[in-house]
C-alpha atoms as a PDB file:
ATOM      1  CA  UNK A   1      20.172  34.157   6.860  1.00  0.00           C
ATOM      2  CA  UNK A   2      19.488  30.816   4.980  1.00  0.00           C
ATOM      3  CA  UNK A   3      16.102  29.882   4.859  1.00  0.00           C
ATOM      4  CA  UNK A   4      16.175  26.091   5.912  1.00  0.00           C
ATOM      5  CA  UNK A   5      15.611  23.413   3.326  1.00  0.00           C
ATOM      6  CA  UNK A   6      13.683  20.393   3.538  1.00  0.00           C
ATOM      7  CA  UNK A   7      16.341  18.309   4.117  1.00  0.00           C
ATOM      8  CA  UNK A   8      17.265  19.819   6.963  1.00  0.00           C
ATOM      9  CA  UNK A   9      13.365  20.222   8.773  1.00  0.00           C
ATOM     10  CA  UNK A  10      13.284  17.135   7.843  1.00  0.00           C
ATOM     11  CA  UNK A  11      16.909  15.902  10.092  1.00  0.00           C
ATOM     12  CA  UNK A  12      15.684  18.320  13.100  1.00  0.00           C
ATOM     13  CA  UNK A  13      12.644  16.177  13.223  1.00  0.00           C
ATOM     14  CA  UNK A  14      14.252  13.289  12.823  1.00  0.00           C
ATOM     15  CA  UNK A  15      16.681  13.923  15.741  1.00  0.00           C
ATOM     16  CA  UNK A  16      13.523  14.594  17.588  1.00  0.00           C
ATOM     17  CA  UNK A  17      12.318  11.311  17.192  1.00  0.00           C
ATOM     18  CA  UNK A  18      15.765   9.566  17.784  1.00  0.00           C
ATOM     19  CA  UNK A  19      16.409  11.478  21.161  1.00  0.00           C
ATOM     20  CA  UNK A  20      14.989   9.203  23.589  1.00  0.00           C
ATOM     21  CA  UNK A  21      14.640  12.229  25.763  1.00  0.00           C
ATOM     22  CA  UNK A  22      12.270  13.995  23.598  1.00  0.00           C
ATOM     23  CA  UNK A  23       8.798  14.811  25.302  1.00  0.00           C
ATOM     24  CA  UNK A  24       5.561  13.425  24.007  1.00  0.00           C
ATOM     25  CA  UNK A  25       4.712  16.875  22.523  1.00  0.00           C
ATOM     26  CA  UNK A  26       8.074  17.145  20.652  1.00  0.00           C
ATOM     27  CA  UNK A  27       7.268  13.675  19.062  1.00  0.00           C
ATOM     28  CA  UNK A  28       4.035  14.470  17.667  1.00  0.00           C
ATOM     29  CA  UNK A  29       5.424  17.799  16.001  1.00  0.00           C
ATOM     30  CA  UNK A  30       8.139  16.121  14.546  1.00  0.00           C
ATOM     31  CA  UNK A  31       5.949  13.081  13.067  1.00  0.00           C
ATOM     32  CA  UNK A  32       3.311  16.017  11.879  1.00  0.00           C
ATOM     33  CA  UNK A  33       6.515  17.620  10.146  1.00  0.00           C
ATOM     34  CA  UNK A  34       7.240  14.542   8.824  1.00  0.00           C
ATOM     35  CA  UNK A  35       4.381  14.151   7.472  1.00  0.00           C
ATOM     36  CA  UNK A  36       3.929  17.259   5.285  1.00  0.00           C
ATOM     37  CA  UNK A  37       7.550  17.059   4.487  1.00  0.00           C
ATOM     38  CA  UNK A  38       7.525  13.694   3.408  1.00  0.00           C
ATOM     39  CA  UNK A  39       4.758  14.012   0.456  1.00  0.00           C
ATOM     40  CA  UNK A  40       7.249  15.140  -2.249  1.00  0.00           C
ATOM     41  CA  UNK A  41       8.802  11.897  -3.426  1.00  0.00           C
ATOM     42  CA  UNK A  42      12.072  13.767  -3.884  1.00  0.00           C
ATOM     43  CA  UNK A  43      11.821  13.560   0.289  1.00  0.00           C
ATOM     44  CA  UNK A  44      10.221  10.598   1.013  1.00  0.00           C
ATOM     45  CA  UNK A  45      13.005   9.329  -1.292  1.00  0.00           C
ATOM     46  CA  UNK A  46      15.386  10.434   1.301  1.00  0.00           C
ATOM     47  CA  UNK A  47      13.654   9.936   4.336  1.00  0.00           C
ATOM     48  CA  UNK A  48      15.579   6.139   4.845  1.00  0.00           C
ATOM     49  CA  UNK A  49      19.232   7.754   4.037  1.00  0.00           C
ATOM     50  CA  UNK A  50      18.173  10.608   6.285  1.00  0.00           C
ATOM     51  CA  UNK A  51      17.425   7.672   9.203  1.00  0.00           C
ATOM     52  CA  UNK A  52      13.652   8.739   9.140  1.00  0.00           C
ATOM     53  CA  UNK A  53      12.309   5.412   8.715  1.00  0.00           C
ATOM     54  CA  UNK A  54      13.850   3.526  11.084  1.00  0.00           C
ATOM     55  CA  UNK A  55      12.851   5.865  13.720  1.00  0.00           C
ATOM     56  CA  UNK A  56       9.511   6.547  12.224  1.00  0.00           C
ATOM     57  CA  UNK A  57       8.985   2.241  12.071  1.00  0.00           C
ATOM     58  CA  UNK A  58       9.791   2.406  15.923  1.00  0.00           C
ATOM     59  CA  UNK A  59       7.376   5.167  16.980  1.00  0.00           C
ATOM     60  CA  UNK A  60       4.571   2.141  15.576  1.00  0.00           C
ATOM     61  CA  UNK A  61       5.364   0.335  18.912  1.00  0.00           C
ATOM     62  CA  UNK A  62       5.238   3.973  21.094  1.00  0.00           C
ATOM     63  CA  UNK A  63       2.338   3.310  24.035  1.00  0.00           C
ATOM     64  CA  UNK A  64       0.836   6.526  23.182  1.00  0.00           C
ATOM     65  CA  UNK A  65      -1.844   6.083  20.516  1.00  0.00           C
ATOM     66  CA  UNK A  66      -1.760   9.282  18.891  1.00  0.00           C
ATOM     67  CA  UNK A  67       2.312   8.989  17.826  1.00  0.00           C
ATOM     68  CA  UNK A  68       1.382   5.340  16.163  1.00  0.00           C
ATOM     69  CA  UNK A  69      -1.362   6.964  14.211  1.00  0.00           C
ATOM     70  CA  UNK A  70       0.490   9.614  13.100  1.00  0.00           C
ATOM     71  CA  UNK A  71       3.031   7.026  12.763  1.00  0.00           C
ATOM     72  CA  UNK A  72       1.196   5.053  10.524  1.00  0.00           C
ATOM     73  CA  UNK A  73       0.026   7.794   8.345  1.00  0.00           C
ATOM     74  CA  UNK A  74       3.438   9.053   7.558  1.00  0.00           C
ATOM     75  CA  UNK A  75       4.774   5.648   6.157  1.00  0.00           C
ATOM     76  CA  UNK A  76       1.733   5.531   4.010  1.00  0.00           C
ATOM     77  CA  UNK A  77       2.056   8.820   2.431  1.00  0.00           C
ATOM     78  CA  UNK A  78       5.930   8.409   2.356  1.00  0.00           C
ATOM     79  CA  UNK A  79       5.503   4.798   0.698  1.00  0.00           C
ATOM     80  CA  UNK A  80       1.998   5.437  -1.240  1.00  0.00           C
ATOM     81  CA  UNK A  81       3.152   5.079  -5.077  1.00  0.00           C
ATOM     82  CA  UNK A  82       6.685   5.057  -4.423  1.00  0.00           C
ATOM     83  CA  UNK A  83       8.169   1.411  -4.895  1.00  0.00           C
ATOM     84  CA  UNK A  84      11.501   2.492  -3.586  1.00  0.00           C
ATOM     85  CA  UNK A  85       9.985   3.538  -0.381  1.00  0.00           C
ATOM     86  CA  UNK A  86       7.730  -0.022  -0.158  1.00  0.00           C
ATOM     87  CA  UNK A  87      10.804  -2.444  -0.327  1.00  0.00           C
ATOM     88  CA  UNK A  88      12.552  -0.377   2.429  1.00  0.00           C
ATOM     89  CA  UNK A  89       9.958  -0.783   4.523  1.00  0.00           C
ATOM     90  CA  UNK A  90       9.687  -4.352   3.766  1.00  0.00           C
ATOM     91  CA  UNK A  91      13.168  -4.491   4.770  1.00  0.00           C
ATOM     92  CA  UNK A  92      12.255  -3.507   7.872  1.00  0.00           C
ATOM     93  CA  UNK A  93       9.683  -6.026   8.096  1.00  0.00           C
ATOM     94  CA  UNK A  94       6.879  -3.700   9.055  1.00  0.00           C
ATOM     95  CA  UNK A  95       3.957  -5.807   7.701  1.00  0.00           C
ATOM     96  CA  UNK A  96       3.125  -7.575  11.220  1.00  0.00           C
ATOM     97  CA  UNK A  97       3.126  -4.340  13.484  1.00  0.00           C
ATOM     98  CA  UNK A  98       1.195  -2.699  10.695  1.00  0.00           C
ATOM     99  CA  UNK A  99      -1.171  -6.131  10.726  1.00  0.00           C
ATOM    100  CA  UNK A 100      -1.626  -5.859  14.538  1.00  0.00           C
ATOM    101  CA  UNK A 101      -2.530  -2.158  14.513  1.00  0.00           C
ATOM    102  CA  UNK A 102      -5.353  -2.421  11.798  1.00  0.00           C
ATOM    103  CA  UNK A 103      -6.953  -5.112  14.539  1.00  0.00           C
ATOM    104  CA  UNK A 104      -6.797  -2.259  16.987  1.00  0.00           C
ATOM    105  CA  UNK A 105     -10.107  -1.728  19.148  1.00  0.00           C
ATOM    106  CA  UNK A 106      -9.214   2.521  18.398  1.00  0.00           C
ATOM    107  CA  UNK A 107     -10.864   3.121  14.588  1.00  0.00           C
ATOM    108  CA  UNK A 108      -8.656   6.033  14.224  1.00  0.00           C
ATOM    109  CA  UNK A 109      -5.888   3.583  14.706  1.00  0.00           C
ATOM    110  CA  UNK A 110      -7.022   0.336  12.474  1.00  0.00           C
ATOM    111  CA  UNK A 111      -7.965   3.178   9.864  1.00  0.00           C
ATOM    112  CA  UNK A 112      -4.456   4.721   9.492  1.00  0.00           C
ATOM    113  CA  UNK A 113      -2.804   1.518   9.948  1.00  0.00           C
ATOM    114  CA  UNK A 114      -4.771  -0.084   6.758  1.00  0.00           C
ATOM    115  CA  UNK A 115      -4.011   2.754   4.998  1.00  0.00           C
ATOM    116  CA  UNK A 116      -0.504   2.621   5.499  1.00  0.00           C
ATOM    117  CA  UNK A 117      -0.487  -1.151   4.874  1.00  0.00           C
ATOM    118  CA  UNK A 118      -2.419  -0.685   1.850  1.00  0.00           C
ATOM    119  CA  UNK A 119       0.365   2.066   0.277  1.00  0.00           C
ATOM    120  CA  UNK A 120       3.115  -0.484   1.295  1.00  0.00           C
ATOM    121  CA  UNK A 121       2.020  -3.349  -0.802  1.00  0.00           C
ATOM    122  CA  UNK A 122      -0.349  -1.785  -3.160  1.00  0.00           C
ATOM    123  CA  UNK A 123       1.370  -2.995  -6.729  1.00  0.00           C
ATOM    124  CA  UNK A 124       3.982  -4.956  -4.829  1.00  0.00           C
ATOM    125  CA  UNK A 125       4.180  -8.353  -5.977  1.00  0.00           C
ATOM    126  CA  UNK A 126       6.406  -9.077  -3.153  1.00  0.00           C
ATOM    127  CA  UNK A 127       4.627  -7.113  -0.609  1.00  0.00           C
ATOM    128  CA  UNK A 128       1.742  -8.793  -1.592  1.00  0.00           C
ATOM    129  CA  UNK A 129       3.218 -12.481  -1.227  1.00  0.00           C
ATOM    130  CA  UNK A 130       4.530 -11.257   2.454  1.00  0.00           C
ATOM    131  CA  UNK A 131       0.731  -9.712   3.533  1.00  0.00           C
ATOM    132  CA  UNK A 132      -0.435 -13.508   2.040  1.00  0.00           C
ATOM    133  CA  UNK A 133       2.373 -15.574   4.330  1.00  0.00           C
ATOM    134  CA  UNK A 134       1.528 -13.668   7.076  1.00  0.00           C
ATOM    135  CA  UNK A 135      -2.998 -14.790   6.522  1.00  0.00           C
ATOM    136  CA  UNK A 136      -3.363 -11.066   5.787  1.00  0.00           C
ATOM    137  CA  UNK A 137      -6.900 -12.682   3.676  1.00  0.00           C
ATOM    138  CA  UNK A 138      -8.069 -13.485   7.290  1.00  0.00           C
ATOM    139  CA  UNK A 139      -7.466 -10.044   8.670  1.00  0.00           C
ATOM    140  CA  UNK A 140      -9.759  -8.592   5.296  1.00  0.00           C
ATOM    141  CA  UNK A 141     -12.200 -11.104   6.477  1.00  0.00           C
ATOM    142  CA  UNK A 142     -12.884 -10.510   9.872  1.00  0.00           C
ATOM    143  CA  UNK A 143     -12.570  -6.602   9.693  1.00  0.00           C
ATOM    144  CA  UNK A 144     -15.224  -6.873   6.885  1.00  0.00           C
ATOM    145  CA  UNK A 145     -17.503  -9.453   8.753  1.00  0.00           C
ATOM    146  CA  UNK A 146     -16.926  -7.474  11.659  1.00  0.00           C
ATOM    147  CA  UNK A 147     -20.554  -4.945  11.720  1.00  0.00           C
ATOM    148  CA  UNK A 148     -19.327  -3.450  14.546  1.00  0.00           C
ATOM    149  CA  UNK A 149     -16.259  -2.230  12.187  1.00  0.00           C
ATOM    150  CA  UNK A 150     -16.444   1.738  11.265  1.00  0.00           C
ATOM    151  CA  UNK A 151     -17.711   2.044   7.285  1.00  0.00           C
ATOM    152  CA  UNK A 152     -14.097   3.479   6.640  1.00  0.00           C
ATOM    153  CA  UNK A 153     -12.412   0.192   7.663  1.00  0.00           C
ATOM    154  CA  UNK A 154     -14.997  -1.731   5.422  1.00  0.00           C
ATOM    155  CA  UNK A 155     -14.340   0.706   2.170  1.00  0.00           C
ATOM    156  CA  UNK A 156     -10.681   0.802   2.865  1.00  0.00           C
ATOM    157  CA  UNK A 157     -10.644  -3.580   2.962  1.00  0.00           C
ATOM    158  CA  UNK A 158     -12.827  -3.503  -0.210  1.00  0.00           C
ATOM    159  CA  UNK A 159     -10.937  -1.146  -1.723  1.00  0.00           C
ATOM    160  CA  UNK A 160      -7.404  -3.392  -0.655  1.00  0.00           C
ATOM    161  CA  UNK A 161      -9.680  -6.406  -1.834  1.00  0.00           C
ATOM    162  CA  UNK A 162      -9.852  -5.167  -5.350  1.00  0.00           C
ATOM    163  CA  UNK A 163      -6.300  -4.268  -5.511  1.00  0.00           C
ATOM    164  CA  UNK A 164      -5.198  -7.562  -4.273  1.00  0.00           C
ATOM    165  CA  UNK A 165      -7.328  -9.178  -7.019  1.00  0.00           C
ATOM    166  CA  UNK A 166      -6.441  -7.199 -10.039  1.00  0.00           C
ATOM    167  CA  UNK A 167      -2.611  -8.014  -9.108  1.00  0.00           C
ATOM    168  CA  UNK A 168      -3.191 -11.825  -8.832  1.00  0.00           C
ATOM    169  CA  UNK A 169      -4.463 -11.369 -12.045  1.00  0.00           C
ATOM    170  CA  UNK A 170      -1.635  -9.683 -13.527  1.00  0.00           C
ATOM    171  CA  UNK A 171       1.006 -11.096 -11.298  1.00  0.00           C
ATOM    172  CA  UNK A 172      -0.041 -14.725 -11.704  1.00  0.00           C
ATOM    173  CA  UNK A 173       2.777 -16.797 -11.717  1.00  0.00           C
ATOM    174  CA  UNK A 174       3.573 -14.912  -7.945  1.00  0.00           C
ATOM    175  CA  UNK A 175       0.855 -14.380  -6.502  1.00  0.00           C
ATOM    176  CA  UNK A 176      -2.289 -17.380  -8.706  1.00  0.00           C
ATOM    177  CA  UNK A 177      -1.015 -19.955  -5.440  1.00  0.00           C
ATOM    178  CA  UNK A 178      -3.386 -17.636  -3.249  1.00  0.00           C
ATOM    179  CA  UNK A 179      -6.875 -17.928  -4.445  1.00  0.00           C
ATOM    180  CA  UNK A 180      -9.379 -16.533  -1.897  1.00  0.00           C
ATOM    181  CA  UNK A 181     -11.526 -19.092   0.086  1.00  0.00           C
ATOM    182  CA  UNK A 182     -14.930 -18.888   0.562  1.00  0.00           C
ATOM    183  CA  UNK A 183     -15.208 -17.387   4.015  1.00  0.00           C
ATOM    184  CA  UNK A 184     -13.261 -14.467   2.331  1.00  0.00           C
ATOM    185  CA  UNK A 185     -15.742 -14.391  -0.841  1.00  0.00           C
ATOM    186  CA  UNK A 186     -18.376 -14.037   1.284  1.00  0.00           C
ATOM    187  CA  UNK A 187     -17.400 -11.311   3.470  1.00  0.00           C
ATOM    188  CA  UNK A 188     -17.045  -9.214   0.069  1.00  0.00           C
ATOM    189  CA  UNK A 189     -20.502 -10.479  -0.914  1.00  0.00           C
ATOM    190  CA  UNK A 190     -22.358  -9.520   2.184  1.00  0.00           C
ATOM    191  CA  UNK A 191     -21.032  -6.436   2.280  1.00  0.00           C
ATOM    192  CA  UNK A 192     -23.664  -5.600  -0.964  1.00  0.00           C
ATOM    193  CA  UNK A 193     -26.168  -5.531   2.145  1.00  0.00           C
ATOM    194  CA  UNK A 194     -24.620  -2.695   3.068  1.00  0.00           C
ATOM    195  CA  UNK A 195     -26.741   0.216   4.466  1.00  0.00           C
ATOM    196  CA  UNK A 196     -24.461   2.934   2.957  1.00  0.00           C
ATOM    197  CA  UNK A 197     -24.359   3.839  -0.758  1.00  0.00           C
ATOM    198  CA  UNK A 198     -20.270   3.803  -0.752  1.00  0.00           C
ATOM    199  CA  UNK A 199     -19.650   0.656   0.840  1.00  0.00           C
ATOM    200  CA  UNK A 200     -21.903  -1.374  -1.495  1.00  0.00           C
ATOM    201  CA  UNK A 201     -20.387  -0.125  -4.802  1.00  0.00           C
ATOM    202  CA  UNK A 202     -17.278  -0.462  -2.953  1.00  0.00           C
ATOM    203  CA  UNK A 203     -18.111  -4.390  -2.371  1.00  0.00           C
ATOM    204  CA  UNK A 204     -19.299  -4.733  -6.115  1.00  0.00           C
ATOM    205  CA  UNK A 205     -16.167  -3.279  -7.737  1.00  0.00           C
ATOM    206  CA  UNK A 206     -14.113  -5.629  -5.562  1.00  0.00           C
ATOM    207  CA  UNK A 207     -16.434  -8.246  -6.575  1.00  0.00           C
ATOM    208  CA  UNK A 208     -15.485  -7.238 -10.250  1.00  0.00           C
ATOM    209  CA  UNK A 209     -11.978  -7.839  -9.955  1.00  0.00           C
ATOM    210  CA  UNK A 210     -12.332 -10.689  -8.067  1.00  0.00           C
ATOM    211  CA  UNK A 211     -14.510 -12.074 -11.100  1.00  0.00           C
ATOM    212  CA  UNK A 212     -11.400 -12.078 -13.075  1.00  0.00           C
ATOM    213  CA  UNK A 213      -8.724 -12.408 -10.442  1.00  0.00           C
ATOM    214  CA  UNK A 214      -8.834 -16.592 -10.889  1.00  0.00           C
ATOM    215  CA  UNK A 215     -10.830 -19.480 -12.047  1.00  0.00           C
ATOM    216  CA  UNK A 216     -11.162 -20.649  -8.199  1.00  0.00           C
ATOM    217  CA  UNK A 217     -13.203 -17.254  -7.444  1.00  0.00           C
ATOM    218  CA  UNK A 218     -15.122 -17.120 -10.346  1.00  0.00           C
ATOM    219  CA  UNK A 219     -16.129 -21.133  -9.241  1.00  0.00           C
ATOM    220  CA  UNK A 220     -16.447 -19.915  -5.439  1.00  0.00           C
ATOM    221  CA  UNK A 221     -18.727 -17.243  -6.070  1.00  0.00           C
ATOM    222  CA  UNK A 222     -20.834 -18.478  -8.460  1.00  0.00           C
ATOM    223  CA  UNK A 223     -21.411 -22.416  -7.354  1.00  0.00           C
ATOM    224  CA  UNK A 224     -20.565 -20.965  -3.126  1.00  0.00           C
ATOM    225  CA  UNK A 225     -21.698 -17.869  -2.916  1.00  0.00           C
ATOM    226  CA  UNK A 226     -24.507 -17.943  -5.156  1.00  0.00           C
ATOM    227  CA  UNK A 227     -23.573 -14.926  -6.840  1.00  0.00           C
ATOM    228  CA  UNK A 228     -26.593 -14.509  -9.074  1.00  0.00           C
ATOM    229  CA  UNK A 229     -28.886 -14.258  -7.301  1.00  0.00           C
ATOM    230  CA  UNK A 230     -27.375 -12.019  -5.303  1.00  0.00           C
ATOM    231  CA  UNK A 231     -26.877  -9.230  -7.777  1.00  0.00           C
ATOM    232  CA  UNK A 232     -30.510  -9.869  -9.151  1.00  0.00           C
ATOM    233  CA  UNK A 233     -31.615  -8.923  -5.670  1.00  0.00           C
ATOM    234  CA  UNK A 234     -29.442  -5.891  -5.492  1.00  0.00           C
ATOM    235  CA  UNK A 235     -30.332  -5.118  -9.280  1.00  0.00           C
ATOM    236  CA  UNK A 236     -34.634  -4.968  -7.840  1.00  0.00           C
ATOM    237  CA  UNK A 237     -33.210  -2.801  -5.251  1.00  0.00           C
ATOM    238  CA  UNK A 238     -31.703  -0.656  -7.292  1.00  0.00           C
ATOM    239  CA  UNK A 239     -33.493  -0.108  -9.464  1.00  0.00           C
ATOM    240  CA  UNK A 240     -36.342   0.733  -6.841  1.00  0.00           C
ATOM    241  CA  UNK A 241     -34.246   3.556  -6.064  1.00  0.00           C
ATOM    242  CA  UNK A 242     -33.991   5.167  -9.399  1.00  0.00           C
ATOM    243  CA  UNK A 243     -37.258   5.005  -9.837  1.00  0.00           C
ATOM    244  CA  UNK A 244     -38.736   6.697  -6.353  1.00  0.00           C
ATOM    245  CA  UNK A 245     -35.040   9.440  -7.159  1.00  0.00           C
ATOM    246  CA  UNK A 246     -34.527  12.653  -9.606  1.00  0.00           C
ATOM    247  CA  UNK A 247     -31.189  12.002  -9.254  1.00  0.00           C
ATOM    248  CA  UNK A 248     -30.256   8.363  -9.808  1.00  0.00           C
ATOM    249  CA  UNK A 249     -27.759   8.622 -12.583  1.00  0.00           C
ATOM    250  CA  UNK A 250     -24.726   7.395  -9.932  1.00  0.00           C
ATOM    251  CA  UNK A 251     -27.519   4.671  -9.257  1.00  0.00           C
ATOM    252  CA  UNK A 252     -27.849   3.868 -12.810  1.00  0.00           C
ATOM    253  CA  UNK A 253     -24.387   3.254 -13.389  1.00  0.00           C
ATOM    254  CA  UNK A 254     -24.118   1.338 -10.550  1.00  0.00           C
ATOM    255  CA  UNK A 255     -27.115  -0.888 -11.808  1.00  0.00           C
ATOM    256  CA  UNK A 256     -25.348  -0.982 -14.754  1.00  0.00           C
ATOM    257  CA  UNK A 257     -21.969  -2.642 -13.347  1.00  0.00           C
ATOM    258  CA  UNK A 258     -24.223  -4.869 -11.324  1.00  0.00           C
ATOM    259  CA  UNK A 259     -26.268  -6.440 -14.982  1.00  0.00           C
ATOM    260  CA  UNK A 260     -22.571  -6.188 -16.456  1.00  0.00           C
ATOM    261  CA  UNK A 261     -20.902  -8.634 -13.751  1.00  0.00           C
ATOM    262  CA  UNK A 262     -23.997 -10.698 -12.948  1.00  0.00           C
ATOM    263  CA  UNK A 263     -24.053 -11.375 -16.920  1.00  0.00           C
ATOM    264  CA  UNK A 264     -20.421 -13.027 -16.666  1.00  0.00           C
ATOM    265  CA  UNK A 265     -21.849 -15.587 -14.435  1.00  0.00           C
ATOM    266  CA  UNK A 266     -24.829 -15.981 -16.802  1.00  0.00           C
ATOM    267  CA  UNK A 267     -22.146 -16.689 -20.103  1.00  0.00           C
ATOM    268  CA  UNK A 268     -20.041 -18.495 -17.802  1.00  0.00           C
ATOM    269  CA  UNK A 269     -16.491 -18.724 -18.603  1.00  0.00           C
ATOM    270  CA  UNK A 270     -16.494 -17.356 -21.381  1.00  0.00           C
ATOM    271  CA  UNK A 271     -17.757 -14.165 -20.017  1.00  0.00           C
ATOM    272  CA  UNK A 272     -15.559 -13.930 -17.564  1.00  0.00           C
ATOM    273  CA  UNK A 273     -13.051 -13.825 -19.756  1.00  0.00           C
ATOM    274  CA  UNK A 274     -14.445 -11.055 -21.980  1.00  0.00           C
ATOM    275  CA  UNK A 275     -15.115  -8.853 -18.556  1.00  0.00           C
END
């Protein structure tokens, strides 16, 4: 008897999820099927001719929490690093369900949903320019000014924050109309204040790229957010730390990115553009 290929686990769950009939319980297997199935890009690559995304897009909008998690998660491993998979999902126009899910008062939810939305548009010039008509900067904001928001949903926005930067940067004549404002900037910034380890080094690598992203940043956070003297803060902090620590070299080289970006304010533009 033939052993059954992926292609075809992968249509039994997708029938699953398209019979309207199917019980809560047979939904979540076939989304957890899904998603193991779907990590090989040969599959993900046929999940949309298969009719998997459609279906999988429409189990986002299910009342039970746990299918739009797993939901979620599925479209970001099926899209993560696979541009063919991103622009059918912009088809679809998933941005604004994914949008209102990361908002969601359930971490677990917000958490999956960013991820998902960050696979989507992460080197997506286009996906990028939607997540920017849509304010997507304003949901960044107020997730990371938000200090009631889990550490995972602040690393995961930094991390997005960066991203977004370094492709302005490389995508400029797309994406250089949508410099960050300062309420954004400063959400990054304050984020150094951190309490945890990750989430600071998180905020200064964003802070990196956004160093280079555009002139209007650089301007914002040195002349706005007063930059400098932010970092030398951090920098007394830091260094604090290594010296009361036996094992401080991940400090070090954090103190060392910290001298290395506050110094591009110091040389002004010039060192920003040598970064």
């Amino acid at each position: 008897m033939r052993m059954p290929s992926d292609a075809d686990l992968m249509k039994i769950a997708i029938a699953d999820l398209q019979n309207s009939s199917s019980s809560f319980e047979d939904r979540q297997r076939a989304l957890q099927e899904l998603l193991e199935l779907v990590e090989p890009i040969y599959n993900s690559n046929d999940l949309h001719k298969l009719g998997g995304l459609v279906v999988v897009v429409n189990e986002l909008n299910r009342a039970e929490k746990e299918l739009r998690i797993l939901a979620a998660w599925v479209l970001g491993k099926a899209s993560q690093n696979n541009e063919l998979v991103q622009n059918q999902l912009l088809e679809l126009n998933v941005l604004p369900t994914l949008m209102g899910m990361v908002r969601s008062s359930c971490t677990e939810e917000a958490v999956k949903a960013l991820y998902a939305l960050s696979a989507v548009i992460r080197n997506h010039p286009v996906g990028q320019e939607q997540f920017y008509l849509l304010d997507g900067t304003s949901l960044l904001k107020d997730l990371m000014k938000d200090t009631t928001s889990d550490t995972r949903l602040h690393r995961k926005c930094l991390f997005l924050v960066a991203d977004l930067a370094e492709q302005q940067s490389e995508f400029s004549e797309v994406l250089s109309k949508y410099d960050p404002n300062k309420d954004y900037l400063m959400a990054v910034v304050n984020l150094l204040d951190a309490e945890d380890f990750d989430t600071k080094e998180k905020a200064l690598m964003a802070i990196h790229s956004l160093t280079g992203s555009s002139d209007i940043a650089y301007h914002l956070l040195k002349h706005e957010c007063h930059i400098k003297s932010v970092l030398h803060r951090l920098e007394l902090q830091l260094d604090a730390v290594i010296q009361s620590t036996n094992d401080s070299d991940s400090v070090k080289d954090f103190l060392l990115l910290c001298q290395k970006i506050r110094s591009m304010f110091s040389n002004g533009e010039e060192g920003r553009s040598n970064q």
